[in-house]
PDB file of N, CA and C in Angstrom:
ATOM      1  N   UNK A   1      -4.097   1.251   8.438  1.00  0.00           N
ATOM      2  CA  UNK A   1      -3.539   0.312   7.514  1.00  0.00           C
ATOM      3  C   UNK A   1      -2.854  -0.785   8.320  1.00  0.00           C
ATOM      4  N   UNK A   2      -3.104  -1.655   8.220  1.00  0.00           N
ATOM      5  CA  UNK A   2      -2.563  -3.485   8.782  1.00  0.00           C
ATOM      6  C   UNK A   2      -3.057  -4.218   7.941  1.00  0.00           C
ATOM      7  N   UNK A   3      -1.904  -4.694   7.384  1.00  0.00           N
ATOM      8  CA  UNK A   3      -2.337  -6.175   6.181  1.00  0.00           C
ATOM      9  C   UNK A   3      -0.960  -6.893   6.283  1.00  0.00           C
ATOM     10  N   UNK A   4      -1.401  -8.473   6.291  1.00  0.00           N
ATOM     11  CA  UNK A   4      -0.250  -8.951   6.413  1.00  0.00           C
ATOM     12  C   UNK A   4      -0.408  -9.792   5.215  1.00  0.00           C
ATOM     13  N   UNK A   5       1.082 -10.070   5.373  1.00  0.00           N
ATOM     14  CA  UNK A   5       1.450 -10.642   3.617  1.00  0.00           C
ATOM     15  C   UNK A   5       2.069 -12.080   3.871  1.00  0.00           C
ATOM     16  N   UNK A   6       2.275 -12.557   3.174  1.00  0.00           N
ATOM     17  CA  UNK A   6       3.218 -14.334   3.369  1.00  0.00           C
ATOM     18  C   UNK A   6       4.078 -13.580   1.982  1.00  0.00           C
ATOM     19  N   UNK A   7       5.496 -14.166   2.462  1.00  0.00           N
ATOM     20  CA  UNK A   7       6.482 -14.338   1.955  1.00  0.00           C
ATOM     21  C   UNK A   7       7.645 -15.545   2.363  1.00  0.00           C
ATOM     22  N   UNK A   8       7.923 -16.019   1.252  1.00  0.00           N
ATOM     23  CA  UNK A   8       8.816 -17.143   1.907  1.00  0.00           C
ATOM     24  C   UNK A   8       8.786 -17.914   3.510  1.00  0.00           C
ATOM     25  N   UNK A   9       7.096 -18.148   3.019  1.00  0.00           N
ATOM     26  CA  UNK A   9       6.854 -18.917   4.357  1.00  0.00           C
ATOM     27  C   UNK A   9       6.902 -18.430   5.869  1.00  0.00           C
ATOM     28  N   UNK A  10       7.204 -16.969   5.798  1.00  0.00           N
ATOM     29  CA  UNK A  10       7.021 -15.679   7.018  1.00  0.00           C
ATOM     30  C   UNK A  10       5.803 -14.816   6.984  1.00  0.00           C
ATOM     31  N   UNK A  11       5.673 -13.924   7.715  1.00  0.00           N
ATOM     32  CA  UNK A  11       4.201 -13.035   7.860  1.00  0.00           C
ATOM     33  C   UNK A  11       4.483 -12.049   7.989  1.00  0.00           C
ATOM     34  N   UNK A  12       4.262 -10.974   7.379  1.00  0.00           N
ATOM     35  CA  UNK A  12       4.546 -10.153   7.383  1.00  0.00           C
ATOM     36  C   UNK A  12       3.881  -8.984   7.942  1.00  0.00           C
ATOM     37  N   UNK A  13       3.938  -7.655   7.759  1.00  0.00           N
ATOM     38  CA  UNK A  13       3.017  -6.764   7.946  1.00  0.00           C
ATOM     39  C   UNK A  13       3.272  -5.268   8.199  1.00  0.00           C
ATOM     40  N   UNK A  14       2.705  -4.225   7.379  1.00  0.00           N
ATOM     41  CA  UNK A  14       2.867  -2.932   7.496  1.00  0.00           C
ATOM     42  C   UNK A  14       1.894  -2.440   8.319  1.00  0.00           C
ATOM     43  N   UNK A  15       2.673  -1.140   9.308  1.00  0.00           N
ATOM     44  CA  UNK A  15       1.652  -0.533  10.365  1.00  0.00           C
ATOM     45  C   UNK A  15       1.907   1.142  10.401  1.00  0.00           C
ATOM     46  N   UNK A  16       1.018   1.755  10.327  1.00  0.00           N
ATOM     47  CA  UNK A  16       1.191   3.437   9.873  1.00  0.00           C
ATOM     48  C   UNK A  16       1.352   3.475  11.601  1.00  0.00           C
ATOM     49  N   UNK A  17       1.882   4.295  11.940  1.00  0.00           N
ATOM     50  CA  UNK A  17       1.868   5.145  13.173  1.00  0.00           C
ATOM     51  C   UNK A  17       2.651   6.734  13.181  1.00  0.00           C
ATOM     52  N   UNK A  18       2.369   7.160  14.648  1.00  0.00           N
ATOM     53  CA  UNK A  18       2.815   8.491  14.721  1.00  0.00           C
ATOM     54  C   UNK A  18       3.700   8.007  15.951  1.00  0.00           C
ATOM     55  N   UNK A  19       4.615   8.958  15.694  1.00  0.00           N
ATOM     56  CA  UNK A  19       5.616   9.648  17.311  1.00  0.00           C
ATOM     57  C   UNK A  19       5.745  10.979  17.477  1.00  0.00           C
ATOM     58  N   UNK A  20       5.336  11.133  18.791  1.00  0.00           N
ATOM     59  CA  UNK A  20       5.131  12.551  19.353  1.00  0.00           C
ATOM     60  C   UNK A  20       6.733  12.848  19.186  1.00  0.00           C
ATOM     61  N   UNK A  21       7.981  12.427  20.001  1.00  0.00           N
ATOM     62  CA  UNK A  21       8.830  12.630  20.693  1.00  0.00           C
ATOM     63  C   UNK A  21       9.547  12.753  19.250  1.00  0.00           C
ATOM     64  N   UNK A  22       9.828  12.103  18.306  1.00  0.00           N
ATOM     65  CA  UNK A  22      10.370  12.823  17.005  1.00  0.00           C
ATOM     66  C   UNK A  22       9.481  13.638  16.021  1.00  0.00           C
ATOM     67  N   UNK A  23       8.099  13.621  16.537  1.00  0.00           N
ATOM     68  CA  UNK A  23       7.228  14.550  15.486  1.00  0.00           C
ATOM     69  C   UNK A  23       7.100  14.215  14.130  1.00  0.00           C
ATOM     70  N   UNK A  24       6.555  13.046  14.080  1.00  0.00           N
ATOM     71  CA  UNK A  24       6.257  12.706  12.815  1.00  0.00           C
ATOM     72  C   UNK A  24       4.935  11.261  12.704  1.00  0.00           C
ATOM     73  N   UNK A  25       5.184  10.832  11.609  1.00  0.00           N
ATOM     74  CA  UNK A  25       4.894   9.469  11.550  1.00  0.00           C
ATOM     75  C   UNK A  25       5.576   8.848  10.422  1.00  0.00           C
ATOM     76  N   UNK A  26       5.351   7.158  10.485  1.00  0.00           N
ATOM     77  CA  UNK A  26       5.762   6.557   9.816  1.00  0.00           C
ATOM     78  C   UNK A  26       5.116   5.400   9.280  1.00  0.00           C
ATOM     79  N   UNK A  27       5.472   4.605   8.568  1.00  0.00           N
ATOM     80  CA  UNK A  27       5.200   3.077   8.296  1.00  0.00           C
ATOM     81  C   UNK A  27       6.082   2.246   8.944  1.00  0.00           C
ATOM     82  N   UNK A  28       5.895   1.181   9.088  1.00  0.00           N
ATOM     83  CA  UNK A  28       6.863   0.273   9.448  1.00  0.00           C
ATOM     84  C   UNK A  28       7.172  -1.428   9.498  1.00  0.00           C
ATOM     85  N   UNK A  29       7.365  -1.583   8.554  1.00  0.00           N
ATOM     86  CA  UNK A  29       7.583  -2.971   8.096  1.00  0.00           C
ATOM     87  C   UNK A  29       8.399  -4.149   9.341  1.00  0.00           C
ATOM     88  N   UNK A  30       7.339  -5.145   9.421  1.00  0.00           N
ATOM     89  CA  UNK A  30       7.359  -5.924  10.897  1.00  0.00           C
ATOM     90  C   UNK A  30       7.307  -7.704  10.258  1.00  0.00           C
ATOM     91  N   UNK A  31       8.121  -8.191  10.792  1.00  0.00           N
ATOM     92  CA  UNK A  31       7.923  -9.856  10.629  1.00  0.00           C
ATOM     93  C   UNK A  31       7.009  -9.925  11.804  1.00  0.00           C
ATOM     94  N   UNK A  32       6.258 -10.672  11.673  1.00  0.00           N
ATOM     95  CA  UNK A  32       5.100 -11.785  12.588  1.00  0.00           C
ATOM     96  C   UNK A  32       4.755 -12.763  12.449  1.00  0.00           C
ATOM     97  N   UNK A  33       5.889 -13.158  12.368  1.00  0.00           N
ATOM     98  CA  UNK A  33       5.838 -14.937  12.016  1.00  0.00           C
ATOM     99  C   UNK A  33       5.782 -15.547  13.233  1.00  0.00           C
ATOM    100  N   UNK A  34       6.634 -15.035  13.979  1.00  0.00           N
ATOM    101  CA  UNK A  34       6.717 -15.506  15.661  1.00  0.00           C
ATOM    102  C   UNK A  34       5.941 -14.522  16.958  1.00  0.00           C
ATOM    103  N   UNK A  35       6.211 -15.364  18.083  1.00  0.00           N
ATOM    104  CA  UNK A  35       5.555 -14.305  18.757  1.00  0.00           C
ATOM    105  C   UNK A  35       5.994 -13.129  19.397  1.00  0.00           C
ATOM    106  N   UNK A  36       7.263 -13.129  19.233  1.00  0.00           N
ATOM    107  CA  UNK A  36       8.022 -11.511  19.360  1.00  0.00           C
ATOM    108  C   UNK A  36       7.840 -10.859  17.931  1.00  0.00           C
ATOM    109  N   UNK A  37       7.350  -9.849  17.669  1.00  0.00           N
ATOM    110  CA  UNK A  37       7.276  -8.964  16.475  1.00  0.00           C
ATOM    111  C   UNK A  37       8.377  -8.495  16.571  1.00  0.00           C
ATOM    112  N   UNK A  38       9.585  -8.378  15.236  1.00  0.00           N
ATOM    113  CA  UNK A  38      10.330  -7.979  14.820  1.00  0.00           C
ATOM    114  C   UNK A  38      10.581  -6.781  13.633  1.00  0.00           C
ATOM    115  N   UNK A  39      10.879  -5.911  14.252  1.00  0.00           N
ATOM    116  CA  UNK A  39      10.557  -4.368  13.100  1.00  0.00           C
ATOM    117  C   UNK A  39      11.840  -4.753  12.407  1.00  0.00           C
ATOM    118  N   UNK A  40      11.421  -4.792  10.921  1.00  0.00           N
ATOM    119  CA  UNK A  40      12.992  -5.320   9.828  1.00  0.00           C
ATOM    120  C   UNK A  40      13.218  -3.574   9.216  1.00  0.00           C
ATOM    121  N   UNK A  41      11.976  -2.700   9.239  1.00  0.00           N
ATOM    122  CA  UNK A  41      12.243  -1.407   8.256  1.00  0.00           C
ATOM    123  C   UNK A  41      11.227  -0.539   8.469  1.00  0.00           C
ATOM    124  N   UNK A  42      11.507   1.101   8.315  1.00  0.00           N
ATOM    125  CA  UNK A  42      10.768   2.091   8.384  1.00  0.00           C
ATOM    126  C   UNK A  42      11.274   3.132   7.672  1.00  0.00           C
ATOM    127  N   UNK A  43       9.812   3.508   7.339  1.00  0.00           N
ATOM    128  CA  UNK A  43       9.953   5.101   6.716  1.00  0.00           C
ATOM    129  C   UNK A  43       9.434   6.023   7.544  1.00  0.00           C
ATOM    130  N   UNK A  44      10.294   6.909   8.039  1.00  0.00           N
ATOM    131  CA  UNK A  44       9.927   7.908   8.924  1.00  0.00           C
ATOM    132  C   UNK A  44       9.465   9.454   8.051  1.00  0.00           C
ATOM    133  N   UNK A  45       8.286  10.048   8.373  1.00  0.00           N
ATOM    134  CA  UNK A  45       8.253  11.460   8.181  1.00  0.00           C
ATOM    135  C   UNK A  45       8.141  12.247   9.042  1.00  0.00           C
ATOM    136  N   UNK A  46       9.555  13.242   8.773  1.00  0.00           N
ATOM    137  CA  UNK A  46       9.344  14.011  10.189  1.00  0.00           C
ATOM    138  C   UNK A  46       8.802  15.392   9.512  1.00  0.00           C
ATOM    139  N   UNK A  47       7.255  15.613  10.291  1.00  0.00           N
ATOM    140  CA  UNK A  47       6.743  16.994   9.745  1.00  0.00           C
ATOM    141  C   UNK A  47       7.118  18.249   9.764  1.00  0.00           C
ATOM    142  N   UNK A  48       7.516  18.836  11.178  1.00  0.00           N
ATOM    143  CA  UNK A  48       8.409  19.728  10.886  1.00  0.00           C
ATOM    144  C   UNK A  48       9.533  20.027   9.994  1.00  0.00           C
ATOM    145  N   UNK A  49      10.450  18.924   9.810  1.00  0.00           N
ATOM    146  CA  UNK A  49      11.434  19.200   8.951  1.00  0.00           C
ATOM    147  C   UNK A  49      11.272  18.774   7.771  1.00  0.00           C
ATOM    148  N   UNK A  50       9.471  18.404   7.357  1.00  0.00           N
ATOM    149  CA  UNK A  50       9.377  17.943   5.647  1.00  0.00           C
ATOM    150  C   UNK A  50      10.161  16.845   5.073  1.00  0.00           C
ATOM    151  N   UNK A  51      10.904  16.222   6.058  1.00  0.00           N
ATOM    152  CA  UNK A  51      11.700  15.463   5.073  1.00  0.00           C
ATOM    153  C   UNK A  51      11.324  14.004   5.306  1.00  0.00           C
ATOM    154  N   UNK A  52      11.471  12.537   4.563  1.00  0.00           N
ATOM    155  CA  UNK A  52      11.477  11.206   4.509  1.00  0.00           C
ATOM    156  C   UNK A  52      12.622  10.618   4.896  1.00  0.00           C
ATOM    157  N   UNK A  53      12.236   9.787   5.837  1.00  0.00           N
ATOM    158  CA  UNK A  53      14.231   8.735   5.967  1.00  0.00           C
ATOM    159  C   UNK A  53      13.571   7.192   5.811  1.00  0.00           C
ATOM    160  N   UNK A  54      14.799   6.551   5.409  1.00  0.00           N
ATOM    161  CA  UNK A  54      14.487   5.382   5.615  1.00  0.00           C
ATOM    162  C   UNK A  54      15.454   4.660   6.095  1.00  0.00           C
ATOM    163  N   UNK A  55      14.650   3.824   7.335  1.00  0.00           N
ATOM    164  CA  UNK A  55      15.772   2.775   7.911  1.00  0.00           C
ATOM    165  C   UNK A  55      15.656   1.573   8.009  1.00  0.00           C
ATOM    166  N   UNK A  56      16.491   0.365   8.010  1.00  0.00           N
ATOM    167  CA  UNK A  56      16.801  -0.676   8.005  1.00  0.00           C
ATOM    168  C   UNK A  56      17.239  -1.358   8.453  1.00  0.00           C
ATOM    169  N   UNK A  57      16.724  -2.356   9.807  1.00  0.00           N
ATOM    170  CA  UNK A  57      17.368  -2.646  11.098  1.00  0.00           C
ATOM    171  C   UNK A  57      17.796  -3.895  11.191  1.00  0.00           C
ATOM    172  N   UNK A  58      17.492  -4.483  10.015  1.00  0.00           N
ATOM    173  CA  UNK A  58      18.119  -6.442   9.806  1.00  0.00           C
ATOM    174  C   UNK A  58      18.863  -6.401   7.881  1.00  0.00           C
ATOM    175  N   UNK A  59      19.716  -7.321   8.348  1.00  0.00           N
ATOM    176  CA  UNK A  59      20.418  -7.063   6.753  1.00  0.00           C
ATOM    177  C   UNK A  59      19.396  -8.084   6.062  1.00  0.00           C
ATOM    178  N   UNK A  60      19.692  -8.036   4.939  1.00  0.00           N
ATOM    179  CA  UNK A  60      18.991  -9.231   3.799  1.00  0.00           C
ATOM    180  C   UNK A  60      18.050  -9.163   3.879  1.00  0.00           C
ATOM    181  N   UNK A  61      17.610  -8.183   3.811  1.00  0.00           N
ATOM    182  CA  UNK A  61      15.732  -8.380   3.667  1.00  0.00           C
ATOM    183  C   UNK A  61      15.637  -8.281   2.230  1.00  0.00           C
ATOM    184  N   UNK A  62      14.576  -9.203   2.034  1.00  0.00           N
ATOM    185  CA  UNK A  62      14.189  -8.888   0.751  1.00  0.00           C
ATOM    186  C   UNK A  62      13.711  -7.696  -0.273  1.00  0.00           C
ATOM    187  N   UNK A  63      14.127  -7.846  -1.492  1.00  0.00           N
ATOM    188  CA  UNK A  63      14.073  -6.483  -2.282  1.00  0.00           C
ATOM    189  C   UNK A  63      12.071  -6.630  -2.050  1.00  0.00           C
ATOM    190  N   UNK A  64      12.039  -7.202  -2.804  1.00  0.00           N
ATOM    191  CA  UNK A  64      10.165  -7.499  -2.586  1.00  0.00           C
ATOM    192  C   UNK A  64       9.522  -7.152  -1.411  1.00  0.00           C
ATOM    193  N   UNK A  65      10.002  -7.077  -0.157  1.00  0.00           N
ATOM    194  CA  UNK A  65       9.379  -6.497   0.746  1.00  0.00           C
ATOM    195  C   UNK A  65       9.417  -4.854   0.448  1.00  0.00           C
ATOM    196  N   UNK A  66      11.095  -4.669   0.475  1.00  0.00           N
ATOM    197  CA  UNK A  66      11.059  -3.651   0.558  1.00  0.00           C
ATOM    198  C   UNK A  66      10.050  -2.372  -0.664  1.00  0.00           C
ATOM    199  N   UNK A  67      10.544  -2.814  -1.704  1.00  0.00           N
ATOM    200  CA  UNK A  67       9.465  -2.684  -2.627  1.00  0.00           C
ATOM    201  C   UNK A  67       8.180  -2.092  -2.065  1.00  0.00           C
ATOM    202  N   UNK A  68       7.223  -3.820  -1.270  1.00  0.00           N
ATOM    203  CA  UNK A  68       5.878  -3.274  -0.755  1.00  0.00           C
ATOM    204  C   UNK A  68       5.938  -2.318   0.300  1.00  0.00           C
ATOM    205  N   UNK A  69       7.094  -2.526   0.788  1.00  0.00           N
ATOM    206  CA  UNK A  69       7.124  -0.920   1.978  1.00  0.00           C
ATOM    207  C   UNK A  69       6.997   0.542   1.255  1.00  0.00           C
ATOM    208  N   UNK A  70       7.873   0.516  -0.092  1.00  0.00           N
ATOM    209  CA  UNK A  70       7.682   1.778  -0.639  1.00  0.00           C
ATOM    210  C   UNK A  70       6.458   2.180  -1.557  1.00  0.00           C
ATOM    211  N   UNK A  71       6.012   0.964  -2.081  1.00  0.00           N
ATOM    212  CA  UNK A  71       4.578   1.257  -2.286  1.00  0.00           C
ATOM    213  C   UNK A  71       2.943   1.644  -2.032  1.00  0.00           C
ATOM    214  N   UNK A  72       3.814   1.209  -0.462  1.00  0.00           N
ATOM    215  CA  UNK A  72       2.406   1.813   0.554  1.00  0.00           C
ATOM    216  C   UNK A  72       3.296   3.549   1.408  1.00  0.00           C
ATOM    217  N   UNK A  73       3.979   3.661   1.346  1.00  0.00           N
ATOM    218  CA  UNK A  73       4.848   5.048   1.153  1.00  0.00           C
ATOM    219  C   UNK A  73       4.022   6.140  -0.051  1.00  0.00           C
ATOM    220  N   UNK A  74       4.160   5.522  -0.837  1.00  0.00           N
ATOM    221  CA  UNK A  74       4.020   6.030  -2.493  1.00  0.00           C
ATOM    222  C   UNK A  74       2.406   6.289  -1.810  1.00  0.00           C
ATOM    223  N   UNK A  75       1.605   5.497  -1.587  1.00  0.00           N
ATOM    224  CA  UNK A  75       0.433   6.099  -1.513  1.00  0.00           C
ATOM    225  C   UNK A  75      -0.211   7.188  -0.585  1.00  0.00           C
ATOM    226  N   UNK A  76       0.921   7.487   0.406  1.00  0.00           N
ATOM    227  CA  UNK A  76       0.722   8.587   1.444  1.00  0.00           C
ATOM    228  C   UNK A  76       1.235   9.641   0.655  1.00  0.00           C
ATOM    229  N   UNK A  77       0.560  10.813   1.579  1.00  0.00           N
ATOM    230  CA  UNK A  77       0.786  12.108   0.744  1.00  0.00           C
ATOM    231  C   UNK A  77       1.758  12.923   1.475  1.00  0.00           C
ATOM    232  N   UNK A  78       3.027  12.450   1.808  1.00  0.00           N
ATOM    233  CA  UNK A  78       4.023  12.565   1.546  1.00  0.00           C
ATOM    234  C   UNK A  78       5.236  13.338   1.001  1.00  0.00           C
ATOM    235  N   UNK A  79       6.589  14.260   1.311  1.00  0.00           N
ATOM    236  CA  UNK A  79       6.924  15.058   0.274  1.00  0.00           C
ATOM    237  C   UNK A  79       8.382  14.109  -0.273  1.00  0.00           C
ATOM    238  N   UNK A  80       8.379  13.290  -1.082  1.00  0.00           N
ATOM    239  CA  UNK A  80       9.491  12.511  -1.177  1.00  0.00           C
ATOM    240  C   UNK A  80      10.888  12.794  -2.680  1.00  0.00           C
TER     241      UNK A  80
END
């Protein structure tokens, strides 16, 4: 999954990945408007411990992003 979105004139984009070293995977919501990629948010699942977190590493992000972050969440199978 990589699709990028325009919002208020920025670029956006969600990227599924895994991490060995916390044992899980996640999504993770990225500005790419510029040429440093900036991670604004993630949903982590850590498999062993079954559980979902979510974090948030820039203030003011928009509800609407966040939104599309949890909607591509919503479509993983997931225990939330």
């Amino acid at each position: 999954m990589s699709e990028l979105k325009e919002f208020e004139g920025r670029k956006y984009e969600i990227i599924f990945g895994s991490d060995v070293q916390r044992d899980g995977v996640y999504l993770e919501l990225s500005d790419r408007t510029e040429k440093e990629i900036e991670v604004i948010a993630e949903v982590f699942h850590y498999d062993e411990l079954g559980k979902v977190v979510f974090s948030c590493y820039k203030e003011n992000v928009p509800f609407q992003l966040i939104k599309w972050l949890m909607d591509e969440v919503a479509k993983e199978d997931w225990p939330i």
